[in-house]
N, C-alpha and C. Protein backbone atom coordinates (compact mmCIF):
# COMPACT_ATOMS: atom_id res chain seq x y z
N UNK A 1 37.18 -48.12 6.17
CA UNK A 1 36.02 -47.67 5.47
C UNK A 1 35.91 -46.16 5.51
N UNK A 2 36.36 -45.37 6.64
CA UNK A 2 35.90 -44.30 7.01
C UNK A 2 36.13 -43.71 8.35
N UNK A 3 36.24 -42.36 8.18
CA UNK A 3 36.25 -41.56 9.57
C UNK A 3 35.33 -41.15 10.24
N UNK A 4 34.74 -41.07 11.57
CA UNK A 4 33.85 -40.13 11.78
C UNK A 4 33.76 -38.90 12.27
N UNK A 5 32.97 -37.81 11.89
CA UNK A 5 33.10 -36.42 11.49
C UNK A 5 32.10 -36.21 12.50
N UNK A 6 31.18 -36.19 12.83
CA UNK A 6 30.29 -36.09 13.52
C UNK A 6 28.92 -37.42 14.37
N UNK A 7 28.75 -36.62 15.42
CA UNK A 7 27.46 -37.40 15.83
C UNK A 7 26.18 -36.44 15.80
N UNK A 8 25.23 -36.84 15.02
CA UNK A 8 24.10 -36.14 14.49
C UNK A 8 23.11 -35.86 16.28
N UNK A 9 21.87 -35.04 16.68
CA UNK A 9 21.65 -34.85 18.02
C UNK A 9 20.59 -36.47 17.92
N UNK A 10 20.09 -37.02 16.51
CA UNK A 10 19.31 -38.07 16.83
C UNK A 10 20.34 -39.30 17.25
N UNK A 11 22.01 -39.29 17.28
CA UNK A 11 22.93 -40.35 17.28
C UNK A 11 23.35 -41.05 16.61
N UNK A 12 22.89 -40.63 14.79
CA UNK A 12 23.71 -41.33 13.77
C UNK A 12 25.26 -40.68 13.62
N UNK A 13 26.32 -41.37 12.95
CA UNK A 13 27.22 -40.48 12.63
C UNK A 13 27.39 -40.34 11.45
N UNK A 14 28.09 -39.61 11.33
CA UNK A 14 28.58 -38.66 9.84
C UNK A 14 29.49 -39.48 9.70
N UNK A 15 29.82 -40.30 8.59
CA UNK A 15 31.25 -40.85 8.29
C UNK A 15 31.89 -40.41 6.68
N UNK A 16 33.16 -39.76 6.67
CA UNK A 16 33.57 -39.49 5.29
C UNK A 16 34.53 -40.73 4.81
N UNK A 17 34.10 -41.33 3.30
CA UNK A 17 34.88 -42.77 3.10
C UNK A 17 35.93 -42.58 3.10
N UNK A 18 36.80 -43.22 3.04
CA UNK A 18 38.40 -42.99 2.99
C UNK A 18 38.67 -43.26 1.17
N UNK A 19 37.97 -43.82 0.21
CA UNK A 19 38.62 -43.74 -0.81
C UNK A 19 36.86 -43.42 -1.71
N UNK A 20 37.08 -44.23 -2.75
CA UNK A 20 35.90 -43.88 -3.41
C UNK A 20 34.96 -45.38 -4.18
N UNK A 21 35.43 -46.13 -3.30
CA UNK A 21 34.68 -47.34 -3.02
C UNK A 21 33.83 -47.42 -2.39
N UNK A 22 32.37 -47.24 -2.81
CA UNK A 22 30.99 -47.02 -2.06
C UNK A 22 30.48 -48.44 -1.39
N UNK A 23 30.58 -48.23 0.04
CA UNK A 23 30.04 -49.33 0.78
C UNK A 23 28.72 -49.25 0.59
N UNK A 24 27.64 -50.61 0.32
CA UNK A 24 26.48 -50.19 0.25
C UNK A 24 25.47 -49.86 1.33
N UNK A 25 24.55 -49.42 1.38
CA UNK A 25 23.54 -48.99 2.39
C UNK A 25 23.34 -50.66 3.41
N UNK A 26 23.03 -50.58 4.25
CA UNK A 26 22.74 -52.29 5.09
C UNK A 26 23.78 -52.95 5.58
N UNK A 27 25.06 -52.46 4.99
CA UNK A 27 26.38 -52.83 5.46
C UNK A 27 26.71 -52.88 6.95
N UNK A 28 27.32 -53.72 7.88
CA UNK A 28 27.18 -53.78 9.30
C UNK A 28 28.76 -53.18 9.33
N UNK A 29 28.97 -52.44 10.11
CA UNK A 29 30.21 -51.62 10.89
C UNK A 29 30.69 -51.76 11.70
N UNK A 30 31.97 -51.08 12.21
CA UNK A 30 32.36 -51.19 13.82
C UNK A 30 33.45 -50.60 13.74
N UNK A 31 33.84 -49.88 15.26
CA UNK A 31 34.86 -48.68 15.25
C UNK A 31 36.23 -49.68 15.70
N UNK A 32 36.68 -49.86 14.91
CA UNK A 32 38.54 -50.17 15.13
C UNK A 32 38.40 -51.12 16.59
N UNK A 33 38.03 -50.70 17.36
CA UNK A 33 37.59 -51.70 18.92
C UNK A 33 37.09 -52.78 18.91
N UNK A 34 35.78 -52.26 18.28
CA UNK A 34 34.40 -52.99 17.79
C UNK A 34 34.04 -52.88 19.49
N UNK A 35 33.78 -51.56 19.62
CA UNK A 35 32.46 -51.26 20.80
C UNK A 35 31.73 -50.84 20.27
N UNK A 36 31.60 -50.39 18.99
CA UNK A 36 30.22 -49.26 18.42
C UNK A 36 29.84 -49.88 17.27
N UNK A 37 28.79 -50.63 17.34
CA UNK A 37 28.58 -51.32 16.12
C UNK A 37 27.38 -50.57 15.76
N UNK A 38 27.27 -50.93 14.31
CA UNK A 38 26.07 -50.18 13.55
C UNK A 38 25.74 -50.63 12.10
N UNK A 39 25.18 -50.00 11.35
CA UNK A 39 24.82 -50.27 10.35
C UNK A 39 24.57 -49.03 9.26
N UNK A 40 24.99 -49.19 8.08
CA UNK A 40 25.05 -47.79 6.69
C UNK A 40 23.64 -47.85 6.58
N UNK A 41 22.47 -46.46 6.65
CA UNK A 41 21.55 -46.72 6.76
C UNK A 41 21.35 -45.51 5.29
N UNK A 42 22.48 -44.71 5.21
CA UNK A 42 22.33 -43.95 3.62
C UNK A 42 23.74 -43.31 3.32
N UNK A 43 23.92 -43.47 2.02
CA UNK A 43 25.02 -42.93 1.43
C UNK A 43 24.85 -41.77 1.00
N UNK A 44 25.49 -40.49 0.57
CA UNK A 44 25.01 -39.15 -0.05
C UNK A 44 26.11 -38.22 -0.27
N UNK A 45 26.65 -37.53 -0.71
CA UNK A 45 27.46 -36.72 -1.48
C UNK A 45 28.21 -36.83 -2.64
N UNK A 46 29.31 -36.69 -2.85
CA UNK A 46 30.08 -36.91 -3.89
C UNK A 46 30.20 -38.46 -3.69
N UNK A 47 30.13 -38.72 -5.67
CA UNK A 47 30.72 -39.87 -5.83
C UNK A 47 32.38 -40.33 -5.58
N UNK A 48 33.33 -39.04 -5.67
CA UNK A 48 34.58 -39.63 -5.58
C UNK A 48 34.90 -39.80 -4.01
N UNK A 49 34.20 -39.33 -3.17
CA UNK A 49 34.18 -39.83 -1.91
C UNK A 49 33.55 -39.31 -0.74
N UNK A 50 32.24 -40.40 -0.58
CA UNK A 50 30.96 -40.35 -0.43
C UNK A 50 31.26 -39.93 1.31
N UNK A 51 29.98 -39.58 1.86
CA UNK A 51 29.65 -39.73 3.31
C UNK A 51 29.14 -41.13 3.15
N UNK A 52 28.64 -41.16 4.96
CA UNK A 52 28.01 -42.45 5.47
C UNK A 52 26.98 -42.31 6.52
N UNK A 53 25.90 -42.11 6.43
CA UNK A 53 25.65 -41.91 7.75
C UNK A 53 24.93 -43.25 8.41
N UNK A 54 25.31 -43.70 9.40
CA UNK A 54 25.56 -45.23 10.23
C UNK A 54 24.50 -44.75 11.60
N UNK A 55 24.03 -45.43 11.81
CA UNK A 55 22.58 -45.92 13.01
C UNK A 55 23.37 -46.86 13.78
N UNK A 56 24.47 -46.45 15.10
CA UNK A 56 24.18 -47.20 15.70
C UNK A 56 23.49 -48.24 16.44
N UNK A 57 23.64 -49.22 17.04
CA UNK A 57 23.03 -50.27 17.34
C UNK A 57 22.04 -49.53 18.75
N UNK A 58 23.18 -48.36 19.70
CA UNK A 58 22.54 -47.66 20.72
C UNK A 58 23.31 -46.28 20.44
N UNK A 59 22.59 -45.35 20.25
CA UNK A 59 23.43 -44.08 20.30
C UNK A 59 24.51 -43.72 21.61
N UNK A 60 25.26 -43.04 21.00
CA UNK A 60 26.25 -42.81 22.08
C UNK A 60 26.24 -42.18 23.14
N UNK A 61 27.13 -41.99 24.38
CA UNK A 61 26.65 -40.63 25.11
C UNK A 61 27.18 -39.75 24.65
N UNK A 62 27.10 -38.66 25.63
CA UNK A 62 27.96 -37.35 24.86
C UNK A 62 29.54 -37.83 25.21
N UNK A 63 30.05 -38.54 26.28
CA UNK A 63 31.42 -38.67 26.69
C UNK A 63 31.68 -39.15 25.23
N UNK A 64 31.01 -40.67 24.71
CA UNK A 64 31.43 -41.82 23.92
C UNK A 64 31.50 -40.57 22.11
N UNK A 65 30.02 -39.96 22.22
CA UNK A 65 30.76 -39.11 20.87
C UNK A 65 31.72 -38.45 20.87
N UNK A 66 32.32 -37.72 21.78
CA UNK A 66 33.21 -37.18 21.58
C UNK A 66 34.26 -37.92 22.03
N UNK A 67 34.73 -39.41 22.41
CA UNK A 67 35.66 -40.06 22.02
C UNK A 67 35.35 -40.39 20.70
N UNK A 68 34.62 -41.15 20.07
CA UNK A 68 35.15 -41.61 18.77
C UNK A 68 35.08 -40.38 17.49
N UNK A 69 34.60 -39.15 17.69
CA UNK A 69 34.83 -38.32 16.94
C UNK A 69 36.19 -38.68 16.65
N UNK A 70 36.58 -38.73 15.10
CA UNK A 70 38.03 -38.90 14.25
C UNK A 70 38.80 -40.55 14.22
N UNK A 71 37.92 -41.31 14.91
CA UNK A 71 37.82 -42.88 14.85
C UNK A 71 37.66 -43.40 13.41
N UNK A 72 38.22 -44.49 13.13
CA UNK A 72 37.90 -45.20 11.87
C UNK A 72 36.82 -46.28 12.06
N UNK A 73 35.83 -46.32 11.04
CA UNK A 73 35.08 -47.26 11.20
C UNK A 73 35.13 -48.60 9.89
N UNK A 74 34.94 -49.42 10.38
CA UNK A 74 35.42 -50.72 9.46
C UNK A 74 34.37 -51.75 9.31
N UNK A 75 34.52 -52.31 8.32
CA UNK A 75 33.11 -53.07 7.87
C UNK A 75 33.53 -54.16 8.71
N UNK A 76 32.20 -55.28 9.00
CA UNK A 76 32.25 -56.37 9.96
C UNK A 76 32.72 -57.70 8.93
């Protein structure tokens, strides 16, 4: 579905899509592991290939964002 680019300071992340197939908003997620589950809570930039920004289920710590910083995230 997507990479993640950032963790926002409230604990959503930034995800850029990998193509230009818009997942819709409510969509449930999870990082390649499936330890970080979440949910697309808004889509926004370019149409040819959108961000994501995803509400984990619990925000991360600082260790856990900066492991999955550059992680793929994949629909459930």
């Amino acid at each position: 579905m997507g990479t993640i680019l950032s963790v926002t300071p409230a604990g959503y992340l930034t995800v850029r899509a990998a193509s230009q197939d818009v997942v819709p908003e409510g969509t449930p997620v999870r990082d390649a592991r499936g330890l970080l589950p979440g949910r697309i809570v808004r889509v926004f930039g370019p149409v040819a290939r959108p961000y994501y920004s995803v509400r984990p289920r619990r925000p991360p710590t600082p260790a856990e964002g900066e492991a999955i910083l550059g992680a793929n995230l994949v629909r459930e």
